[in-house]
Structure formats: structure tokens, C-alpha cells
Protein backbone atom coordinates (compact mmCIF):
# COMPACT_ATOMS: atom_id res chain seq x y z
CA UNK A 1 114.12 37.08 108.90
CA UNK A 2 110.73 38.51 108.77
CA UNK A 3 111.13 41.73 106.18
CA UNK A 4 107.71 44.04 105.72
CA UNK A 5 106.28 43.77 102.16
CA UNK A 6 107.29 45.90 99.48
CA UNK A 7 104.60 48.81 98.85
CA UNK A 8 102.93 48.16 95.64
CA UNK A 9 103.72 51.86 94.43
CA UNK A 10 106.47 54.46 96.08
CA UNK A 11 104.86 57.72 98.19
CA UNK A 12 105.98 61.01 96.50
CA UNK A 13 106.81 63.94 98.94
CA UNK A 14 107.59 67.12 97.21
CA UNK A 15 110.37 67.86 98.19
CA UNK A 16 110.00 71.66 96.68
CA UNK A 17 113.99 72.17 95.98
CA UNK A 18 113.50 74.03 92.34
CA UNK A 19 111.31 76.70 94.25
CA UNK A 20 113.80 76.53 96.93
CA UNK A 21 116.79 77.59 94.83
CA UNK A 22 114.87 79.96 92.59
CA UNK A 23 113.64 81.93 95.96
CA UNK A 24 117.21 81.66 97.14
CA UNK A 25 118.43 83.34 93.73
CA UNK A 26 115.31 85.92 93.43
CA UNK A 27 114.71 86.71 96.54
CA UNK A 28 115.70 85.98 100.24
CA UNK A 29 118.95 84.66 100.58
CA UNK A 30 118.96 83.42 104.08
CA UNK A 31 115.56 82.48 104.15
CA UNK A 32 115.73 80.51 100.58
CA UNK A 33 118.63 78.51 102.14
CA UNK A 34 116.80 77.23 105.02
CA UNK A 35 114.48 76.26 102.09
CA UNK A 36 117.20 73.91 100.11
CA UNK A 37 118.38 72.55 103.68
CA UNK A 38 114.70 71.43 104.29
CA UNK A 39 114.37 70.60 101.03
CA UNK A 40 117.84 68.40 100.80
CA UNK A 41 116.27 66.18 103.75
CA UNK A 42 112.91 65.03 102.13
CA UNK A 43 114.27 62.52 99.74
CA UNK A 44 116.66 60.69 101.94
CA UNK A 45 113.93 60.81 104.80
CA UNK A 46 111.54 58.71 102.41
CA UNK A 47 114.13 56.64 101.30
CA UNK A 48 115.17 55.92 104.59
CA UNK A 49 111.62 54.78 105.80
CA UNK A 50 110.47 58.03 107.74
CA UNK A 51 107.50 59.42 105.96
CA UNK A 52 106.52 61.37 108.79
CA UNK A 53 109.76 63.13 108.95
CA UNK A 54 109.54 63.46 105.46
CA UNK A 55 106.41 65.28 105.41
CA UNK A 56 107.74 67.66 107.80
CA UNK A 57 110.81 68.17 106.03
CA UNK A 58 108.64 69.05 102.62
CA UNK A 59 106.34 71.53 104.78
CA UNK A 60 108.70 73.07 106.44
CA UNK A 61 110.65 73.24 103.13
CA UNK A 62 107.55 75.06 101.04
CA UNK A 63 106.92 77.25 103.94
CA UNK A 64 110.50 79.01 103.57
CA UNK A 65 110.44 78.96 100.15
CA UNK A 66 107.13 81.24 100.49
CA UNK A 67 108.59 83.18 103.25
CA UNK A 68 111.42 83.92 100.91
CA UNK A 69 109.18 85.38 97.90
CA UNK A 70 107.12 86.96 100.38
CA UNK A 71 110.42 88.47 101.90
CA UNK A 72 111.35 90.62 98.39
CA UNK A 73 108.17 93.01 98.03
CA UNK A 74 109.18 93.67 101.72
CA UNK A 75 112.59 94.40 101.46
CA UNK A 76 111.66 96.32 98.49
CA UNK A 77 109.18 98.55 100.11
CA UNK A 78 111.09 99.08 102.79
CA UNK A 79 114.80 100.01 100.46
CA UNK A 80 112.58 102.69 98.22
CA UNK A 81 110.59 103.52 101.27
CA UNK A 82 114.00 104.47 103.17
CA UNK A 83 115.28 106.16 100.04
CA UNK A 84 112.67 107.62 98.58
CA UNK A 85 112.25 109.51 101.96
CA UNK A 86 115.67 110.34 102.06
CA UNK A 87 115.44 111.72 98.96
CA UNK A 88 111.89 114.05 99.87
CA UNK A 89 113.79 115.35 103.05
CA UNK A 90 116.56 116.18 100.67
CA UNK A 91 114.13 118.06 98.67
CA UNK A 92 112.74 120.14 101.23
CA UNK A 93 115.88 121.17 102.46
CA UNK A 94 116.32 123.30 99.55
CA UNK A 95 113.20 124.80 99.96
């Protein structure tokens, strides 16, 4: 039985899951759980032996957490952009 060596330290992969359930919370629902799914998958990718995989899995984890911060200033210009018009056309009809 020929087993590969140990490695003399373990590879850390962020797996970015605290950012991933703070965007989920504070921001962008549906984007911040694609996040934590990502996120979920790093650590038992490593473990398992797939680094590449687990690289992905922490990229592709960070990315939606940023999408999902970058989401809320979006959604919130848009919700006091649609209101706040709503509420200037309300004004000038009582003009």
C-alpha cells in the first residue's frame, strides 16, 4: 500500500462564510446564500483532497459575498429612487 506523504503543514483556503452570512443578513438575501452554499463546500473540498475545487469554491464564494454588499446601495437607490419620484409627481399634482 503505497500512501502519498503527509504535507508538512495544512493549505488554508478561506473559505469566507462569516462575510457570507453577514451579507446574507445585511444585504442580499439570495445572493448572500449562494455565498454560504459556496462557502459550505471549501472546507470539505480541502479535506477531501481537491484543492483545486477548493479554490474555486472560496472564489466563487467571496465573489457573491461582494455581489451581495454591492447589491444594497443598489436596491437602495433604486427603492428611494422609485419613491422619492412617486412622491415629486405627487407633489406636482397639487400644483
Amino acid at each position: 500500500m503505497n500512501q502519498p506523504p503527509p504535507l508538512s503543514r495544512p493549505v488554508y483556503i478561506p473559505n469566507h462564510l462569516v462575510w457570507a452570512i453577514l451579507t446574507t443578513l445585511f444585504c442580499c438575501l439570495p445572493l448572500g446564500v449562494v455565498s454560504i452554499v459556496y462557502a459550505a463546500q471549501v472546507d470539505g473540498r480541502r479535506a477531501a483532497g481537491d484543492l483545486p475545487g477548493a479554490y474555486s469554491a472560496s472564489r466563487k464564494a467571496g465573489w457573491w459575498a461582494v455581489a451581495s454588499a454591492a447589491a444594497l446601495p443598489v436596491l437602495l437607490l433604486l427603492w428611494f429612487g422609485l419613491f422619492g419620484g412617486l412622491a415629486a409627481l405627487g407633489a406636482l399634482s397639487d400644483l
